[in-house]
N, C-alpha and C. Protein backbone atom coordinates (compact mmCIF):
# COMPACT_ATOMS: atom_id res chain seq x y z
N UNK A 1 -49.25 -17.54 -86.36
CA UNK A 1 -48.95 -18.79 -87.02
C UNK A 1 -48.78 -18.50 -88.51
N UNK A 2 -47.92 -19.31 -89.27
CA UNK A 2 -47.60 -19.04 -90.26
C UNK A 2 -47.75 -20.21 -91.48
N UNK A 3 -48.32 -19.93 -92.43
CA UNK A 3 -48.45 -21.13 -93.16
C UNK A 3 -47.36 -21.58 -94.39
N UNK A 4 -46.93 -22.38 -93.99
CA UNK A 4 -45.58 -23.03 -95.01
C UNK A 4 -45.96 -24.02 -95.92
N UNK A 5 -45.84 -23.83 -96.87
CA UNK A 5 -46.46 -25.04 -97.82
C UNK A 5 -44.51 -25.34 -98.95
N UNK A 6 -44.53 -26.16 -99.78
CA UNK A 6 -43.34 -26.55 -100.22
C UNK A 6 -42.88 -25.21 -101.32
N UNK A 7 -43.96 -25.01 -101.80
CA UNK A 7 -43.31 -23.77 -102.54
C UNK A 7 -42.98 -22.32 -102.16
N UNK A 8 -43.79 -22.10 -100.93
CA UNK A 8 -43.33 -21.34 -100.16
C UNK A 8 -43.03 -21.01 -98.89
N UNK A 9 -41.59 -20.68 -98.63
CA UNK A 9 -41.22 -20.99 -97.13
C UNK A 9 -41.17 -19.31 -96.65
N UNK A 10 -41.39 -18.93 -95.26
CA UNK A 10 -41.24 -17.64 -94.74
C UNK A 10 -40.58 -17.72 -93.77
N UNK A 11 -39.54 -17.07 -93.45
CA UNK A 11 -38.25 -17.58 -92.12
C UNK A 11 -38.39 -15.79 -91.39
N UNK A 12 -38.43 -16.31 -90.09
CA UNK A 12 -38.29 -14.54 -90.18
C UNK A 12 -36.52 -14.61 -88.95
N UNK A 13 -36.68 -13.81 -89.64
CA UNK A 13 -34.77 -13.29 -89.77
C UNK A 13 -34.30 -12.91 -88.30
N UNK A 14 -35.58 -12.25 -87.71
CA UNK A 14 -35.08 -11.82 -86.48
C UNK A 14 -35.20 -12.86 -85.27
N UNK A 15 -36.02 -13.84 -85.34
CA UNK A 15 -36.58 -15.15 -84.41
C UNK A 15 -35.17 -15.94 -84.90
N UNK A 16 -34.34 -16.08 -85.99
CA UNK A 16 -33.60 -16.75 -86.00
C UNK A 16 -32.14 -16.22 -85.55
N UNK A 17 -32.05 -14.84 -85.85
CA UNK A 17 -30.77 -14.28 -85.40
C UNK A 17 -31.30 -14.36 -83.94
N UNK A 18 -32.13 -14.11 -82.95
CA UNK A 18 -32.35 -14.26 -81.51
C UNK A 18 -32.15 -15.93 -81.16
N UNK A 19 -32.42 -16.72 -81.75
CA UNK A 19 -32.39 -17.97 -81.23
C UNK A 19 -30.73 -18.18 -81.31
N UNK A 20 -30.05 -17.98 -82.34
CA UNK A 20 -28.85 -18.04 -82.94
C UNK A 20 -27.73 -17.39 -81.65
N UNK A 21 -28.29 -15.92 -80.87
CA UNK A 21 -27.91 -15.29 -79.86
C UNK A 21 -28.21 -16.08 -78.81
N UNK A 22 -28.79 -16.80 -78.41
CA UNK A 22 -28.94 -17.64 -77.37
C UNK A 22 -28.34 -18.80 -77.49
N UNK A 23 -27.97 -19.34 -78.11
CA UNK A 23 -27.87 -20.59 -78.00
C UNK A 23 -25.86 -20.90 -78.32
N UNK A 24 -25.59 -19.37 -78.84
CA UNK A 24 -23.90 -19.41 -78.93
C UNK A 24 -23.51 -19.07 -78.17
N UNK A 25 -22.33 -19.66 -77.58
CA UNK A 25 -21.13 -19.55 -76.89
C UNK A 25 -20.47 -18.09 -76.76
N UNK A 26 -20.37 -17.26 -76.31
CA UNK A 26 -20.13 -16.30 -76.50
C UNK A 26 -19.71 -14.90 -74.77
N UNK A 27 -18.48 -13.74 -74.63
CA UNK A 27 -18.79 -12.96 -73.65
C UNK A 27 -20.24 -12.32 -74.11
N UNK A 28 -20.95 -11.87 -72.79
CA UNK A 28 -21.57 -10.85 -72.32
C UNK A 28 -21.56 -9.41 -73.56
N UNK A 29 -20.36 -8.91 -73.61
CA UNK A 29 -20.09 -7.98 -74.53
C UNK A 29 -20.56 -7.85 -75.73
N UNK A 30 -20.07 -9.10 -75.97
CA UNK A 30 -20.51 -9.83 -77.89
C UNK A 30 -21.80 -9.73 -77.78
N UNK A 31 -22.59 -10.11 -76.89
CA UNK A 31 -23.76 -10.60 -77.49
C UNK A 31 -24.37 -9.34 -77.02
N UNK A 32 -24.15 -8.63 -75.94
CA UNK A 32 -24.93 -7.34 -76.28
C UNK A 32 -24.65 -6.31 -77.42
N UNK A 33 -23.44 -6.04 -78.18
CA UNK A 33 -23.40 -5.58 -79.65
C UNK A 33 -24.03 -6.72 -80.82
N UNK A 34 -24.55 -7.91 -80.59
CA UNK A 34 -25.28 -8.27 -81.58
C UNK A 34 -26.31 -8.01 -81.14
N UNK A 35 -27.39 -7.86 -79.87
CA UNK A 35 -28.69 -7.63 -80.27
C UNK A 35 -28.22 -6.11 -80.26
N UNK A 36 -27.28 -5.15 -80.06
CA UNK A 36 -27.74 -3.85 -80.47
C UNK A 36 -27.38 -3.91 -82.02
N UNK A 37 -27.11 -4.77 -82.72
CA UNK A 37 -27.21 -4.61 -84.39
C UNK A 37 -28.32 -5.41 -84.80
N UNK A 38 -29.05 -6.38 -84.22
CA UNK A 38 -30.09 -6.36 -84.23
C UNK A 38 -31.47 -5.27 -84.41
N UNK A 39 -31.39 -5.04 -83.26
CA UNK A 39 -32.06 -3.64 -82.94
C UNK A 39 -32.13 -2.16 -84.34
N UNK A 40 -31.28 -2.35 -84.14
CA UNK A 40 -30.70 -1.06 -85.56
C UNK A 40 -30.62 -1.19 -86.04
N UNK A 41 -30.90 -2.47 -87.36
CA UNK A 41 -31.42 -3.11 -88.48
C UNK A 41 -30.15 -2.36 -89.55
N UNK A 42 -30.50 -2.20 -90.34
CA UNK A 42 -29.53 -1.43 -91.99
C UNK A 42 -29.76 -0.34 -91.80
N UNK A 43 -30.81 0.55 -91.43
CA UNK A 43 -30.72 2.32 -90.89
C UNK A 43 -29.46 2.70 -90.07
N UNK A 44 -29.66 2.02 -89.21
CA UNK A 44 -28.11 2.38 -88.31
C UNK A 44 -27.44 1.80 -88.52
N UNK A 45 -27.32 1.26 -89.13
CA UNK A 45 -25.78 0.07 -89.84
C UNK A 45 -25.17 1.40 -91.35
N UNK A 46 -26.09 1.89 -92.13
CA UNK A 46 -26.10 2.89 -92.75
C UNK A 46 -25.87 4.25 -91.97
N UNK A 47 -26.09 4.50 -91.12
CA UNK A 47 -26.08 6.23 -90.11
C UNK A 47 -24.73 6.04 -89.92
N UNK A 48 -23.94 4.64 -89.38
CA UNK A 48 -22.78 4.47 -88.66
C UNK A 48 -21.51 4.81 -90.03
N UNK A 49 -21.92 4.20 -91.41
CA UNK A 49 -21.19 4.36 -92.46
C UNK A 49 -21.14 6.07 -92.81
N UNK A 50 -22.24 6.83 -92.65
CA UNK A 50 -22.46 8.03 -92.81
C UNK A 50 -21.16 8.68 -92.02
N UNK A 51 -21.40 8.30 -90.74
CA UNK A 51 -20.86 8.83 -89.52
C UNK A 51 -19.47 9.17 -90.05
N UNK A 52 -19.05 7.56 -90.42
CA UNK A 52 -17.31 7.68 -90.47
C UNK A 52 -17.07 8.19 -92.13
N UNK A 53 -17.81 8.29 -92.84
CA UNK A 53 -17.53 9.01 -93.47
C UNK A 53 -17.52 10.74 -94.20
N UNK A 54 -18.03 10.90 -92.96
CA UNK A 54 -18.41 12.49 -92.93
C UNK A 54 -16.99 13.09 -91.66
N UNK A 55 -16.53 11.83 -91.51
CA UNK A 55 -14.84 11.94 -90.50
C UNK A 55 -14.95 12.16 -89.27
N UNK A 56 -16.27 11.18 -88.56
CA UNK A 56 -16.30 10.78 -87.15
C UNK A 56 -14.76 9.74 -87.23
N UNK A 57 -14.38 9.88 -86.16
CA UNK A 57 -13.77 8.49 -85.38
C UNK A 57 -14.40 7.64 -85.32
N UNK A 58 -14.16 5.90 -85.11
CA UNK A 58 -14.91 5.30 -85.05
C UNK A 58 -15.33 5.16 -83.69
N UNK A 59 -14.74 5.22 -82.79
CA UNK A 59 -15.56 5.22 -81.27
C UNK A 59 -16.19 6.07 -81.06
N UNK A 60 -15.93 7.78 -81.93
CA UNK A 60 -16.90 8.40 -81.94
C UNK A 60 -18.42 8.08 -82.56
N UNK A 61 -18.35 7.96 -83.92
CA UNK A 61 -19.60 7.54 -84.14
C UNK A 61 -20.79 6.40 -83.12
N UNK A 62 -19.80 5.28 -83.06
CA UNK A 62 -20.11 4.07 -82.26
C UNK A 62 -20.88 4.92 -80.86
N UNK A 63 -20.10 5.72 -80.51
CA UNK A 63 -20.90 6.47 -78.60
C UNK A 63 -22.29 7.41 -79.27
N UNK A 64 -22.41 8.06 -80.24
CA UNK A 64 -23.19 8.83 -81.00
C UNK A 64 -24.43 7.73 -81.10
N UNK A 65 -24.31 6.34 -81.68
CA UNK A 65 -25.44 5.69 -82.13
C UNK A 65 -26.60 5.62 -81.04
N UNK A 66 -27.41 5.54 -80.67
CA UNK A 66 -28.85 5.70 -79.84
C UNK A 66 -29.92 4.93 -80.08
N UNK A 67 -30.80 3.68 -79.04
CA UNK A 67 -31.92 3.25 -79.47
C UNK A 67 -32.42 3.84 -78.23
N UNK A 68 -33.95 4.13 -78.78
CA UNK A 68 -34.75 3.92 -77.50
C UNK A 68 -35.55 3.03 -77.15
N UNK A 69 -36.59 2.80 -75.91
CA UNK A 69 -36.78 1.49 -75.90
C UNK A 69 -38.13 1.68 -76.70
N UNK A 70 -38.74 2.31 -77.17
CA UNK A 70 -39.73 2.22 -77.74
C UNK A 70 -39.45 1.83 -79.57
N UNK A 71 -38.37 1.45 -79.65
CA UNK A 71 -37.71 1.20 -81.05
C UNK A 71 -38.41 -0.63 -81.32
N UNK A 72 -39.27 -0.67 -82.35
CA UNK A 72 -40.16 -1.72 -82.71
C UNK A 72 -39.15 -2.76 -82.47
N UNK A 73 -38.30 -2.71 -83.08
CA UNK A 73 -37.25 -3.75 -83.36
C UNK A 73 -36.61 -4.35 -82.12
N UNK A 74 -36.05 -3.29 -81.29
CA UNK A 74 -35.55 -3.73 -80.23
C UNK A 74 -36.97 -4.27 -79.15
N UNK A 75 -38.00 -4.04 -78.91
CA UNK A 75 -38.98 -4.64 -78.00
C UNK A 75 -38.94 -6.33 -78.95
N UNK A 76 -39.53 -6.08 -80.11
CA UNK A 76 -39.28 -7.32 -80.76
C UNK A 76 -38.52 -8.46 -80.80
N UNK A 77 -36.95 -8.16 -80.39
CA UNK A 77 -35.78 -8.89 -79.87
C UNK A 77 -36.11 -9.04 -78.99
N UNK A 78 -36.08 -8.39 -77.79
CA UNK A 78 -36.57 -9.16 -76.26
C UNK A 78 -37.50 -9.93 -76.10
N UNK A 79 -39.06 -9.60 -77.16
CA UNK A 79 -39.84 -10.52 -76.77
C UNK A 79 -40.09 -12.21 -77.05
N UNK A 80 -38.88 -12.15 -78.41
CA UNK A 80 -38.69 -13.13 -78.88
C UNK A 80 -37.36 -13.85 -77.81
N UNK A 81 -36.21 -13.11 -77.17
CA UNK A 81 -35.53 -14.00 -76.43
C UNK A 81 -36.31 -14.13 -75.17
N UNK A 82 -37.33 -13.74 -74.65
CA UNK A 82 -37.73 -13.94 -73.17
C UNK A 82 -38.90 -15.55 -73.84
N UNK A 83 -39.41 -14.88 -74.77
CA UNK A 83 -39.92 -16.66 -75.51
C UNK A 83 -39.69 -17.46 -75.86
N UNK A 84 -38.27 -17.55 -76.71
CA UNK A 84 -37.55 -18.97 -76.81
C UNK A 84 -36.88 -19.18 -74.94
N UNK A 85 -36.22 -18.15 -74.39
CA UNK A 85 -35.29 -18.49 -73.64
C UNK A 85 -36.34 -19.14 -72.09
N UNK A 86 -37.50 -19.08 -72.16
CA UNK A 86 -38.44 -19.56 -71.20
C UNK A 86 -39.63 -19.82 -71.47
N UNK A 87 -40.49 -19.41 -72.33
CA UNK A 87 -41.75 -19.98 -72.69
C UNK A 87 -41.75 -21.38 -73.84
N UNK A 88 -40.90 -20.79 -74.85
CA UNK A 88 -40.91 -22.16 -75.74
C UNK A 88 -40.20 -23.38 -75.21
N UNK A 89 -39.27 -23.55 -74.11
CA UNK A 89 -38.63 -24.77 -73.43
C UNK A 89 -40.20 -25.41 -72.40
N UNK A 90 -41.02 -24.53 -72.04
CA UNK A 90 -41.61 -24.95 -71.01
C UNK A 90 -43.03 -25.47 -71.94
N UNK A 91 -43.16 -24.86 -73.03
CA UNK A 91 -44.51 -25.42 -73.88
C UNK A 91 -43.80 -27.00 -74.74
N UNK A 92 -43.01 -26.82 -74.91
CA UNK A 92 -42.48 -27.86 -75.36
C UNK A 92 -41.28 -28.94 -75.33
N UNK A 93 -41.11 -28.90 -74.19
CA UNK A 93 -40.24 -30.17 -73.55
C UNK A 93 -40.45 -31.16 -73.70
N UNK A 94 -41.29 -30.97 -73.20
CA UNK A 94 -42.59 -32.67 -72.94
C UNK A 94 -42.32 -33.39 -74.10
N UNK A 95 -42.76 -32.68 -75.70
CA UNK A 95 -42.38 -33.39 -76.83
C UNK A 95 -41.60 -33.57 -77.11
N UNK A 96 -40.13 -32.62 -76.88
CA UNK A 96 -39.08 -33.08 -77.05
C UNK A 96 -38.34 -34.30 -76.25
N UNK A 97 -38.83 -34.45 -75.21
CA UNK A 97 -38.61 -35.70 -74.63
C UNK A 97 -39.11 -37.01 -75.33
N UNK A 98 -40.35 -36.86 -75.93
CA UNK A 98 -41.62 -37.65 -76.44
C UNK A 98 -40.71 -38.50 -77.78
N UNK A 99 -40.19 -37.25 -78.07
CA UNK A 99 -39.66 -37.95 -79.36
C UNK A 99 -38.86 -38.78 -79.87
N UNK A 100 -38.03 -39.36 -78.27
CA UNK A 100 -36.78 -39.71 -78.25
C UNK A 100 -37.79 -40.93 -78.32
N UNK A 101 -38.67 -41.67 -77.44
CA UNK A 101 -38.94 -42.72 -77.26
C UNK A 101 -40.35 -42.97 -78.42
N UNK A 102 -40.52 -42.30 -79.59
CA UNK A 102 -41.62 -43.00 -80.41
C UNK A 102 -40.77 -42.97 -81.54
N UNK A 103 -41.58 -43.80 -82.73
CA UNK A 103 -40.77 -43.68 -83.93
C UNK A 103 -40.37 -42.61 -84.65
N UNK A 104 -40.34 -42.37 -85.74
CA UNK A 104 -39.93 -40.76 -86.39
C UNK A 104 -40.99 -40.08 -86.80
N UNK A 105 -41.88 -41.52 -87.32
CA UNK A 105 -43.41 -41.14 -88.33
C UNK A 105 -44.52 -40.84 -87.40
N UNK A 106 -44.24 -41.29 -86.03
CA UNK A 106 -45.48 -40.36 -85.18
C UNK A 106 -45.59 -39.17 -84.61
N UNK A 107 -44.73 -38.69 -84.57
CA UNK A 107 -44.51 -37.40 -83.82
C UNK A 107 -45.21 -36.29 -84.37
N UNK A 108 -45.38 -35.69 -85.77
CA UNK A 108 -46.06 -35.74 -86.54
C UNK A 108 -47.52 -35.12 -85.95
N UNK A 109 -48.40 -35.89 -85.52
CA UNK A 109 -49.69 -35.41 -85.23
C UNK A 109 -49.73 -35.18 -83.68
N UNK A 110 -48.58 -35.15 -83.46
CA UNK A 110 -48.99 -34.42 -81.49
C UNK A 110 -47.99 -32.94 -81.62
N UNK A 111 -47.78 -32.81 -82.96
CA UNK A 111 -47.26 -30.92 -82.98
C UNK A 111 -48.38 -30.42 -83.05
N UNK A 112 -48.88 -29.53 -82.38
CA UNK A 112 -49.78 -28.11 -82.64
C UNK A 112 -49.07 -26.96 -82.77
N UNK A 113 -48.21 -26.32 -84.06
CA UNK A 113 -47.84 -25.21 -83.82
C UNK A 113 -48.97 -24.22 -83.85
């Protein structure tokens, strides 16, 4: 849990690029090269610039790039889409239903994040 007060807000980048991956329109393809740039953060976004400029091809470099699954980042992406994409709908439906039928100003004290 994270504490947000007005002067300071903390967003974390990867819960939003995963929610952002779920929730767009998109092939199969696409969205598995965004969580693998996910995954590979600016290190491999940087290795790949290396690549082609040391005079890989670009499909060469691109077949060269490598995660494994023990890569922080990439477990991190999955655990966050297997939690929005099924745990956070099922902890919180209920309120989202809730909200349609109370005013704006109550809703308010039945969040527990």
């Amino acid at each position: 849990m994270r504490y947000i007060d007005s002067n300071n807000m903390n967003l974390d980048l990867t819960a939003f690029k995963v929610v952002s991956l779920l929730m767009s329109p998109g092939k199969l393809e696409e969205k598995v090269a965004y969580l693998f740039d996910i995954a590979m953060g600016q290190n491999g976004k940087q290795s790949f610039k290396n690549k082609l400029s040391n005079g890989m091809t670009e499909l060469d470099a691109m077949n060269s790039l490598e995660i494994d699954w023990k890569n922080f980042r990439l477990q991190d992406a999955i655990r966050k889409m297997i939690y929005y994409s099924v745990i956070f709908p099922k902890k919180y439906g209920d309120l989202f239903l809730m909200l349609g039928s109370t005013p704006q100003n109550n809703y308010k004290d039945s969040i527990d994040i």
